[in-house]
C-alpha atoms as a PDB file:
ATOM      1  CA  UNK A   1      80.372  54.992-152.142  1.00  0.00           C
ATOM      2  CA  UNK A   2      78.479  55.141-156.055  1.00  0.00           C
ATOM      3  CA  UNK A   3      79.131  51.844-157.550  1.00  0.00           C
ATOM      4  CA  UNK A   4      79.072  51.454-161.160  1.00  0.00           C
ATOM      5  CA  UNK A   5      75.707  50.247-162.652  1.00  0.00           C
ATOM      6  CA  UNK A   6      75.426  51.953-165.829  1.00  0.00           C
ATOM      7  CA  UNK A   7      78.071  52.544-168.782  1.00  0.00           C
ATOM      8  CA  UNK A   8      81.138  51.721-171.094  1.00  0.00           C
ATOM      9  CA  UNK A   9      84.134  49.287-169.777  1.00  0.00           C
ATOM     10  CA  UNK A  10      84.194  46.940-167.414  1.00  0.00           C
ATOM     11  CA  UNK A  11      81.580  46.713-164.067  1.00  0.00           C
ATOM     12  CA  UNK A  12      83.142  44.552-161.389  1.00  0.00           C
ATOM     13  CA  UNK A  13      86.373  43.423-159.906  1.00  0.00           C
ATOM     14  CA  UNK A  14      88.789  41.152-161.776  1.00  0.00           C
ATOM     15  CA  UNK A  15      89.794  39.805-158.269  1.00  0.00           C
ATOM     16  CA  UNK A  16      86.966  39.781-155.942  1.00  0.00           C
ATOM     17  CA  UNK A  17      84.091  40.737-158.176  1.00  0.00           C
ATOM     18  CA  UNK A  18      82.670  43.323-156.092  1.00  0.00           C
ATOM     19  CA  UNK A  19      80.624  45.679-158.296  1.00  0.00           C
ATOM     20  CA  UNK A  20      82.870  48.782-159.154  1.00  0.00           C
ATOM     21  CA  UNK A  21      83.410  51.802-157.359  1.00  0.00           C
ATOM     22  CA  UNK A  22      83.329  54.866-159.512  1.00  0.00           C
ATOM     23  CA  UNK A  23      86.257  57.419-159.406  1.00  0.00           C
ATOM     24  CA  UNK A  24      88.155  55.013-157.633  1.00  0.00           C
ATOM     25  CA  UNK A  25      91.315  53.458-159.021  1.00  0.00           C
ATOM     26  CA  UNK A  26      91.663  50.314-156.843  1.00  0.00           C
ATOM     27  CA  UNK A  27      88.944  47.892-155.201  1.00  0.00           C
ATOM     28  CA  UNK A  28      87.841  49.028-151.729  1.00  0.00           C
ATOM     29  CA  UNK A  29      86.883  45.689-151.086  1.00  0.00           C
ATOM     30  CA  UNK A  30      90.415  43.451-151.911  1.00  0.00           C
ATOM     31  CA  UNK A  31      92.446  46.412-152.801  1.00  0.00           C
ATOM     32  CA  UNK A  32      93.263  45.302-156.634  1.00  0.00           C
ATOM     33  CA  UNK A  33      94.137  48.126-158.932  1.00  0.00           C
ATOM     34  CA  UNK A  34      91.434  47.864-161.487  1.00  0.00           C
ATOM     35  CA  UNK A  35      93.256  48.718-165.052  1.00  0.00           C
ATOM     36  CA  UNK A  36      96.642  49.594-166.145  1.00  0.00           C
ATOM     37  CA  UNK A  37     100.353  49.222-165.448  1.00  0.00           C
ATOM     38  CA  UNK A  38     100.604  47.638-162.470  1.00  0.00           C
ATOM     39  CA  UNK A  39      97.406  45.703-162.373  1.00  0.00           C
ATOM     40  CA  UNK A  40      98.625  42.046-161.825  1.00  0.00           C
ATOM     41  CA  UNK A  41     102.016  42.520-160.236  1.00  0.00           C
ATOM     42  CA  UNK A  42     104.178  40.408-161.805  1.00  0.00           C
ATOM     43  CA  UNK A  43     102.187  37.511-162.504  1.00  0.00           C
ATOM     44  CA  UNK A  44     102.521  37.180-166.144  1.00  0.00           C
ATOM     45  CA  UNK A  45      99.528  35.791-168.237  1.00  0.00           C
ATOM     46  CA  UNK A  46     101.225  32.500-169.437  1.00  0.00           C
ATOM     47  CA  UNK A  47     101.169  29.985-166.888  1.00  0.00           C
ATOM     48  CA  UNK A  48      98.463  31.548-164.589  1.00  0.00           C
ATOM     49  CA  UNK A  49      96.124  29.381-165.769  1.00  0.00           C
ATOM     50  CA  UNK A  50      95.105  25.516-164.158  1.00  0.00           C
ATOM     51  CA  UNK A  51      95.440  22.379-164.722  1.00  0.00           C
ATOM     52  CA  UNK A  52      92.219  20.000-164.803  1.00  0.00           C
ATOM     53  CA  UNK A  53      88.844  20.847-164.253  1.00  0.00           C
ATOM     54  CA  UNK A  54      87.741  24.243-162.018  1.00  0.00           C
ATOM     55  CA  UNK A  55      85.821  23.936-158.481  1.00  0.00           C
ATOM     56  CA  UNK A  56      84.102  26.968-159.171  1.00  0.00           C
ATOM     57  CA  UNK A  57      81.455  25.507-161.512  1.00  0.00           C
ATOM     58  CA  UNK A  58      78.919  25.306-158.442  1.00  0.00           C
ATOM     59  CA  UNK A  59      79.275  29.205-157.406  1.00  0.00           C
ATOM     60  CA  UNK A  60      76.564  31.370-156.504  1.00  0.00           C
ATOM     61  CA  UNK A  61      77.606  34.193-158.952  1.00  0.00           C
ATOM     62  CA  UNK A  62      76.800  31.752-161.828  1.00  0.00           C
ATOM     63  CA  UNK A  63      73.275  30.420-160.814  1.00  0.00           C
ATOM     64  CA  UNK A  64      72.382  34.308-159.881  1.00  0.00           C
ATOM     65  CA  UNK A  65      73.510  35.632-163.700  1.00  0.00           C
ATOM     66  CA  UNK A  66      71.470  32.793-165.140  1.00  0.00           C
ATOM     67  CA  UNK A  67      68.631  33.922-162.706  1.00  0.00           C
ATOM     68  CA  UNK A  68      68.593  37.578-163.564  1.00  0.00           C
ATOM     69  CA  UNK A  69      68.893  37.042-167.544  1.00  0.00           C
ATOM     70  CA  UNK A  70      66.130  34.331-167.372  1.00  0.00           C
ATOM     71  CA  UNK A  71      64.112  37.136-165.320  1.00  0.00           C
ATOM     72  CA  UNK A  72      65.398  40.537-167.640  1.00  0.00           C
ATOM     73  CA  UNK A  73      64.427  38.357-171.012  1.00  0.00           C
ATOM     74  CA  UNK A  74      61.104  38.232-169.556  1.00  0.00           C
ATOM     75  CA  UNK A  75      61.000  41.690-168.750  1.00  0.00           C
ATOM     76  CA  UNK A  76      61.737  42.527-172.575  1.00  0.00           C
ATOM     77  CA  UNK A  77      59.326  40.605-173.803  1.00  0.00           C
ATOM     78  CA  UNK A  78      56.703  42.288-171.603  1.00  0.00           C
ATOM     79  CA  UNK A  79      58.242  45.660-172.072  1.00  0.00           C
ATOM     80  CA  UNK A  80      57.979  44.401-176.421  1.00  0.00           C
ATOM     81  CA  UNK A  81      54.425  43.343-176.117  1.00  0.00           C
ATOM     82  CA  UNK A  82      53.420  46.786-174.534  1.00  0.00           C
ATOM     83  CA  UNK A  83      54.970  48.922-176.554  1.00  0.00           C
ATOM     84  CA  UNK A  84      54.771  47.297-180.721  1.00  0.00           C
ATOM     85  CA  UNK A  85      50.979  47.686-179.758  1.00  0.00           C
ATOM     86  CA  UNK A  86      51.148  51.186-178.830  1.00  0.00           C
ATOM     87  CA  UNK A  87      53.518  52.590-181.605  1.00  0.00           C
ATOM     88  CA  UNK A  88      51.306  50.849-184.728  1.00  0.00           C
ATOM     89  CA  UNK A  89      48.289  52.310-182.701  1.00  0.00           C
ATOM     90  CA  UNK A  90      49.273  55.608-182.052  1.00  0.00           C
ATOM     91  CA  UNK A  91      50.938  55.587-185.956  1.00  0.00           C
ATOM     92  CA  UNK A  92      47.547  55.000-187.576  1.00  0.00           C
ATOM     93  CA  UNK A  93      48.666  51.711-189.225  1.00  0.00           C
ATOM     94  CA  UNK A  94      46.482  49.576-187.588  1.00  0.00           C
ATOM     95  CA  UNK A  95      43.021  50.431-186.140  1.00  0.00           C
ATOM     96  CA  UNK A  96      41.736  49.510-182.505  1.00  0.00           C
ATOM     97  CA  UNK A  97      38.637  47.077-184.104  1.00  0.00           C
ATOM     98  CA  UNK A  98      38.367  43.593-184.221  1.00  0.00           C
ATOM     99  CA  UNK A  99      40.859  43.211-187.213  1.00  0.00           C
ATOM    100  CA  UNK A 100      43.434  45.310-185.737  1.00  0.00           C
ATOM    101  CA  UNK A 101      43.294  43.573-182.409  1.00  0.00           C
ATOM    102  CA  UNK A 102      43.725  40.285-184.448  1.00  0.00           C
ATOM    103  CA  UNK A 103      46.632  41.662-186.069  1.00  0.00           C
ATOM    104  CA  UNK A 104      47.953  42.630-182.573  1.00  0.00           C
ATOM    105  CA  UNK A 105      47.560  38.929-181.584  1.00  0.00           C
ATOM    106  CA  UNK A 106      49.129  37.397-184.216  1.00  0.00           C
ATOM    107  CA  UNK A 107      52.393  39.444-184.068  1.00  0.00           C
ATOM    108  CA  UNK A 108      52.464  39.521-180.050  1.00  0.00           C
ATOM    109  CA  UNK A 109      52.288  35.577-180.756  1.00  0.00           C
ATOM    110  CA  UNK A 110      55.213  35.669-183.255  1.00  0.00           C
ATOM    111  CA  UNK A 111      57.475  37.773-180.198  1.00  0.00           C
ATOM    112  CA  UNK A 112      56.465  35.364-177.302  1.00  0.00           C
ATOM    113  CA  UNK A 113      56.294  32.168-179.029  1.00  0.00           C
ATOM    114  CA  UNK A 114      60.169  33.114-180.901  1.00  0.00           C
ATOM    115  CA  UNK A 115      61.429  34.819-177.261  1.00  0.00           C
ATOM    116  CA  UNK A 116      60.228  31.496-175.269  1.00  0.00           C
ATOM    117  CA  UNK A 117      62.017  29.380-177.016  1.00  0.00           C
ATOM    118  CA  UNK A 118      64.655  31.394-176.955  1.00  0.00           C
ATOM    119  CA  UNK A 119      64.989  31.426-173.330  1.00  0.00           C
ATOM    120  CA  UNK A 120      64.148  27.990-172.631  1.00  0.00           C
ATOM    121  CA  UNK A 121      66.503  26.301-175.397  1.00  0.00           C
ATOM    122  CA  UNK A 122      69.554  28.545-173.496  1.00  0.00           C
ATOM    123  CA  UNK A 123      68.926  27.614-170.208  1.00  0.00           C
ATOM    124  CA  UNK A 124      67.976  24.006-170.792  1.00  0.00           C
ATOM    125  CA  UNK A 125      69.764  21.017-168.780  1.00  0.00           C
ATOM    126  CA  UNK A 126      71.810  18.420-170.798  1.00  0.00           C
ATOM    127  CA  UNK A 127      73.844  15.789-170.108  1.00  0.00           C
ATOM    128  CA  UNK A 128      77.787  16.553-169.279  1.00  0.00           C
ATOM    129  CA  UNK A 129      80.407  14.481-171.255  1.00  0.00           C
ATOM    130  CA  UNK A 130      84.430  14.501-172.072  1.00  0.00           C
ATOM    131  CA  UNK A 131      86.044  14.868-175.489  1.00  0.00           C
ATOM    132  CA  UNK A 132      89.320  15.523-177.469  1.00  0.00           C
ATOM    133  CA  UNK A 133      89.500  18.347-180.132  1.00  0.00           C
ATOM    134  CA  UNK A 134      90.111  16.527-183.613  1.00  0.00           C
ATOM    135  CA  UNK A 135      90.410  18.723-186.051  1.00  0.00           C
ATOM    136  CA  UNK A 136      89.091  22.662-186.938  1.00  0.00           C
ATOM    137  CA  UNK A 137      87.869  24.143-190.387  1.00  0.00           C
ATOM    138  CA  UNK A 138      86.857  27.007-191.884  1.00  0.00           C
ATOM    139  CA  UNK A 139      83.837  26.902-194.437  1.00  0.00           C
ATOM    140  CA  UNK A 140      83.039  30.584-196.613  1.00  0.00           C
ATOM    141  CA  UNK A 141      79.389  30.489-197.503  1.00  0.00           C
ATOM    142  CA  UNK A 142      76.709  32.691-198.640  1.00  0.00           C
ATOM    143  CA  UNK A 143      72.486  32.620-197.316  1.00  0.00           C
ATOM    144  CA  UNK A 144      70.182  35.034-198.488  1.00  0.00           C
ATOM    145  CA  UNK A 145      69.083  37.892-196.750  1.00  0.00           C
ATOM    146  CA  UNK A 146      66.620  41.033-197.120  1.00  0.00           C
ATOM    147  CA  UNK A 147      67.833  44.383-196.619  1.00  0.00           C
ATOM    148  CA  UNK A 148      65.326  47.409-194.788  1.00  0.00           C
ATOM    149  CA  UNK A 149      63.489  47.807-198.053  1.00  0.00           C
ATOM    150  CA  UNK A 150      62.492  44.200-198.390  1.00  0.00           C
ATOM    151  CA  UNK A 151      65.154  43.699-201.000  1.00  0.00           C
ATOM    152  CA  UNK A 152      66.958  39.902-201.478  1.00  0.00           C
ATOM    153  CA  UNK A 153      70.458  39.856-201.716  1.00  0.00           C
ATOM    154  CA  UNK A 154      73.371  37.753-200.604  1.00  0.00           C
ATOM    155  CA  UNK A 155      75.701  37.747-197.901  1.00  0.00           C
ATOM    156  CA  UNK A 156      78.820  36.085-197.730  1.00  0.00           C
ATOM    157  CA  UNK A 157      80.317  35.160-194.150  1.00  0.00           C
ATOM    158  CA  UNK A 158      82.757  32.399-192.701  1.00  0.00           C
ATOM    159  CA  UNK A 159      81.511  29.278-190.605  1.00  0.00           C
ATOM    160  CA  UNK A 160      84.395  28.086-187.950  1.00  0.00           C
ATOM    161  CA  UNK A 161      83.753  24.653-186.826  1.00  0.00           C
ATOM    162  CA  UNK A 162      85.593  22.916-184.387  1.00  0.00           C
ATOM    163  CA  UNK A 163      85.349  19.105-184.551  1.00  0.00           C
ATOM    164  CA  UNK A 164      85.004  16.916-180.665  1.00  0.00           C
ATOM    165  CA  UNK A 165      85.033  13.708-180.538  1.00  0.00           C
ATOM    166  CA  UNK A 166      83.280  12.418-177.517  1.00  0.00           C
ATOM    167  CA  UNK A 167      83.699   8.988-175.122  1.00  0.00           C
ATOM    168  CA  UNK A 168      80.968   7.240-177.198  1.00  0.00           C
ATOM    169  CA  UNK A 169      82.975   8.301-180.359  1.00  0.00           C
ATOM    170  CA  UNK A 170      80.307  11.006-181.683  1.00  0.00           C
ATOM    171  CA  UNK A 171      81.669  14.391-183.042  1.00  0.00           C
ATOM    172  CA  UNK A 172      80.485  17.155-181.829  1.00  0.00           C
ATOM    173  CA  UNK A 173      80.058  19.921-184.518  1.00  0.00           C
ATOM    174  CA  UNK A 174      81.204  23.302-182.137  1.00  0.00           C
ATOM    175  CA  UNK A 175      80.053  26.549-184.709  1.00  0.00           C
ATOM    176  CA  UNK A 176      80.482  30.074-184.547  1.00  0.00           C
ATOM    177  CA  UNK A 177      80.600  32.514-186.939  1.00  0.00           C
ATOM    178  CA  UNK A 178      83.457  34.437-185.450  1.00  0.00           C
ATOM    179  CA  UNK A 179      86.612  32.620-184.541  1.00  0.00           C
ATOM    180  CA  UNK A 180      86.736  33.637-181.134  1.00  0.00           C
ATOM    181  CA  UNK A 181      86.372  29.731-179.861  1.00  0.00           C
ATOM    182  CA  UNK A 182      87.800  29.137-182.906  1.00  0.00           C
ATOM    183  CA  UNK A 183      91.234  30.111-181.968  1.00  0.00           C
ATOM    184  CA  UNK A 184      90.737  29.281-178.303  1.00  0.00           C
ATOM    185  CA  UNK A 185      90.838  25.648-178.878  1.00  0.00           C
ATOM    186  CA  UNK A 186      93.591  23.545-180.380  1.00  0.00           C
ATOM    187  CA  UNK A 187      93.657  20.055-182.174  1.00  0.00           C
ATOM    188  CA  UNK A 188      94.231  17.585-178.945  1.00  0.00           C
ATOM    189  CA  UNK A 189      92.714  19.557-175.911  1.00  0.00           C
ATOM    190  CA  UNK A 190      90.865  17.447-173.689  1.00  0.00           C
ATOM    191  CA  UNK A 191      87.339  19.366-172.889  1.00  0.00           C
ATOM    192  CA  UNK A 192      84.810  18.629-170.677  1.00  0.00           C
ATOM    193  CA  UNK A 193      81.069  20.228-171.509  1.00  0.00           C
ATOM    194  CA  UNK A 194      79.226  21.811-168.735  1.00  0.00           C
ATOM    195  CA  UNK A 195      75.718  20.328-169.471  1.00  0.00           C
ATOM    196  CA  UNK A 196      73.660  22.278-166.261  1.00  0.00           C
ATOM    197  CA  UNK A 197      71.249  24.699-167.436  1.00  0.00           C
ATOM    198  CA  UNK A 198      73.220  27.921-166.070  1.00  0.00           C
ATOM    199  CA  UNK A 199      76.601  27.094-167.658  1.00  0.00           C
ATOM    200  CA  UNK A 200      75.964  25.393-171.158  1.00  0.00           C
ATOM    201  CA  UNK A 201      79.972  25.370-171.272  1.00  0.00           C
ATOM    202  CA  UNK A 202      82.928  23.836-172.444  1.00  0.00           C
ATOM    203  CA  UNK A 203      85.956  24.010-170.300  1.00  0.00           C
ATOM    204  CA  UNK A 204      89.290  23.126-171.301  1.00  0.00           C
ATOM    205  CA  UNK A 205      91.230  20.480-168.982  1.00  0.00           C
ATOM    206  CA  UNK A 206      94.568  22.361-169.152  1.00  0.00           C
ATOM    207  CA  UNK A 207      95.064  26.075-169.661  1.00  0.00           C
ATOM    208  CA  UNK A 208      98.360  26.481-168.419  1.00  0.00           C
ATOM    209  CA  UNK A 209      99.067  27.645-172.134  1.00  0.00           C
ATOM    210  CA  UNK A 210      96.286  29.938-172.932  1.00  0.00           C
ATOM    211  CA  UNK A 211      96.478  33.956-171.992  1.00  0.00           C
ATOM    212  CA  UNK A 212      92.599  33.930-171.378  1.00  0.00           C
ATOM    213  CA  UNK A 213      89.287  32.356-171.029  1.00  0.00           C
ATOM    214  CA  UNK A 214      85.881  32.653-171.285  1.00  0.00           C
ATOM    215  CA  UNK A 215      83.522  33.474-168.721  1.00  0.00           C
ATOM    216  CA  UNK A 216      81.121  30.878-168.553  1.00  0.00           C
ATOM    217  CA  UNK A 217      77.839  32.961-168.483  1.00  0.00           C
ATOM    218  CA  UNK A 218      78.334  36.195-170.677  1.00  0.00           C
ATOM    219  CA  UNK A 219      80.806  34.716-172.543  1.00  0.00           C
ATOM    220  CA  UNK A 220      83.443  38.303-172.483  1.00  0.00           C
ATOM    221  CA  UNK A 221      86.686  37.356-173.043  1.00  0.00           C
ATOM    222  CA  UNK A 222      88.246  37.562-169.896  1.00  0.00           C
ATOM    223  CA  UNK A 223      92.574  37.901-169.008  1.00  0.00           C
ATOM    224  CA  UNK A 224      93.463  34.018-167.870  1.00  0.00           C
ATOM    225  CA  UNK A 225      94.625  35.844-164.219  1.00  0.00           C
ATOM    226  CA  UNK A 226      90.784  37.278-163.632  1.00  0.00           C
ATOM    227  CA  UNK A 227      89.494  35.839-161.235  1.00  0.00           C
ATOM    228  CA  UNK A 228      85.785  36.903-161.863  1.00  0.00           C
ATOM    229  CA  UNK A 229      84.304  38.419-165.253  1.00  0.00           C
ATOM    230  CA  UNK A 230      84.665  42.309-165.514  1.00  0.00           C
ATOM    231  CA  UNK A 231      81.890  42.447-167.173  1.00  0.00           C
ATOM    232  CA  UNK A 232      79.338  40.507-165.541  1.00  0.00           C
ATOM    233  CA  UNK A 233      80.969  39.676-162.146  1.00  0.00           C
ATOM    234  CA  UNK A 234      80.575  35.875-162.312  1.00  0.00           C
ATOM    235  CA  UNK A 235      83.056  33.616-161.425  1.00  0.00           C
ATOM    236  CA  UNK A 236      85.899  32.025-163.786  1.00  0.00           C
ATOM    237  CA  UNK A 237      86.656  28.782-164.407  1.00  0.00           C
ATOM    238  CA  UNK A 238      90.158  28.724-164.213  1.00  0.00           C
END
């Protein structure tokens, strides 16, 4: 059977996380219907989810995603390195001398030095802790940007910070420019950050109220009765 690798929608199972079959309407695997009427019985989405802190933080499916991107990233900046190089050659806008190969350097040095740290600052280890949600605000402000001529001009957008105060009493300044996490977390839930390098993750300590979560390594917002991300296949931690 063809399993889904390449497309639009979701990829894997929202029970078992097996990868997709195509043309198929339930899982071979666990026998879930995939999508529409019918697809969680009558489990409604309030109340599915837990109460204190998931055993699924450990699963395979999580250190494999964080595996794979660490490995892909790579890949791209190889694939980058090989192929800025060869346009600007093949263009004319740089000749193959000693100043164009120094030009070369210096920009293949800009993509590796900015992708590194990148990749290592995203999948770096830090320490786990507990915290309450305190308070949430919205900030409108402006930075200056430059458009595909080169031109300056201004761009207005919305900062949503959600305010944690840790055990030690520090506040934790949560940002996002979309109020995704925004809205997901209320004034008084108790969290718990997920400090190993392949999570990176803050998991609320009840979700018996919420409707969904987030999956811990691609971040899709995911239906609080998945059991695995449709989109990437890991693991939830609900």
């Amino acid at each position: 059977m063809a399993k889904k690798i390449i497309g639009y929608g979701n990829f894997f199972c929202w029970n078992c996380g097996n990868r997709i079959e195509k043309r198929k309407k339930t899982c071979p695997n666990c026998g879930s219907i995939y999508s529409g009427d019918g697809k969680y019985g009558n489990v409604q989405a309030l109340g599915a989810g837990g109460i204190g802190w998931s055993n699924n933080v450990n699963h395979y499916s999580l250190k494999k995603y964080f595996k794979n991107d660490r490995k892909y990233s790579f890949i791209w900046l190889i694939g980058i390195s090989i192929i800025v190089p060869a346009i600007m050659l093949l263009s004319g806008e740089i000749d193959f001398d000693s100043e164009g190969i120094m030009v070369i350097g210096g920009i293949l040095a800009v993509f590796w030095g900015t992708g590194l740290l990148f990749i290592f600052k995203k999948g770096a280890n830090e320490p786990d802790w507990d915290g309450i949600v305190k308070d949430k605000k919205v900030f409108q402000k402006t930075r200056r940007k430059k458009d595909s001529e080169g031109k300056a001009y201004t761009e207005e957008y919305k900062e949503f910070i959600v305010y944690i105060r840790k055990q030690n009493n520090d506040i934790f300044e949560l940002k996002d420019e979309d109020s995704a996490r925004y809205d997901y977390f209320n004034i008084g839930d108790y969290l718990h950050y997920h400090g190993v390098k392949y999570l990176n993750y803050f998991e609320k300590y009840d979700k018996s109220l919420d409707t969904i979560i987030f999956c811990a390594s691609c971040r899709n917002i995911c239906d609080i009765r998945d059991n695995y991300c449709e989109r990437c296949g890991c693991i939830l931690l609900n």
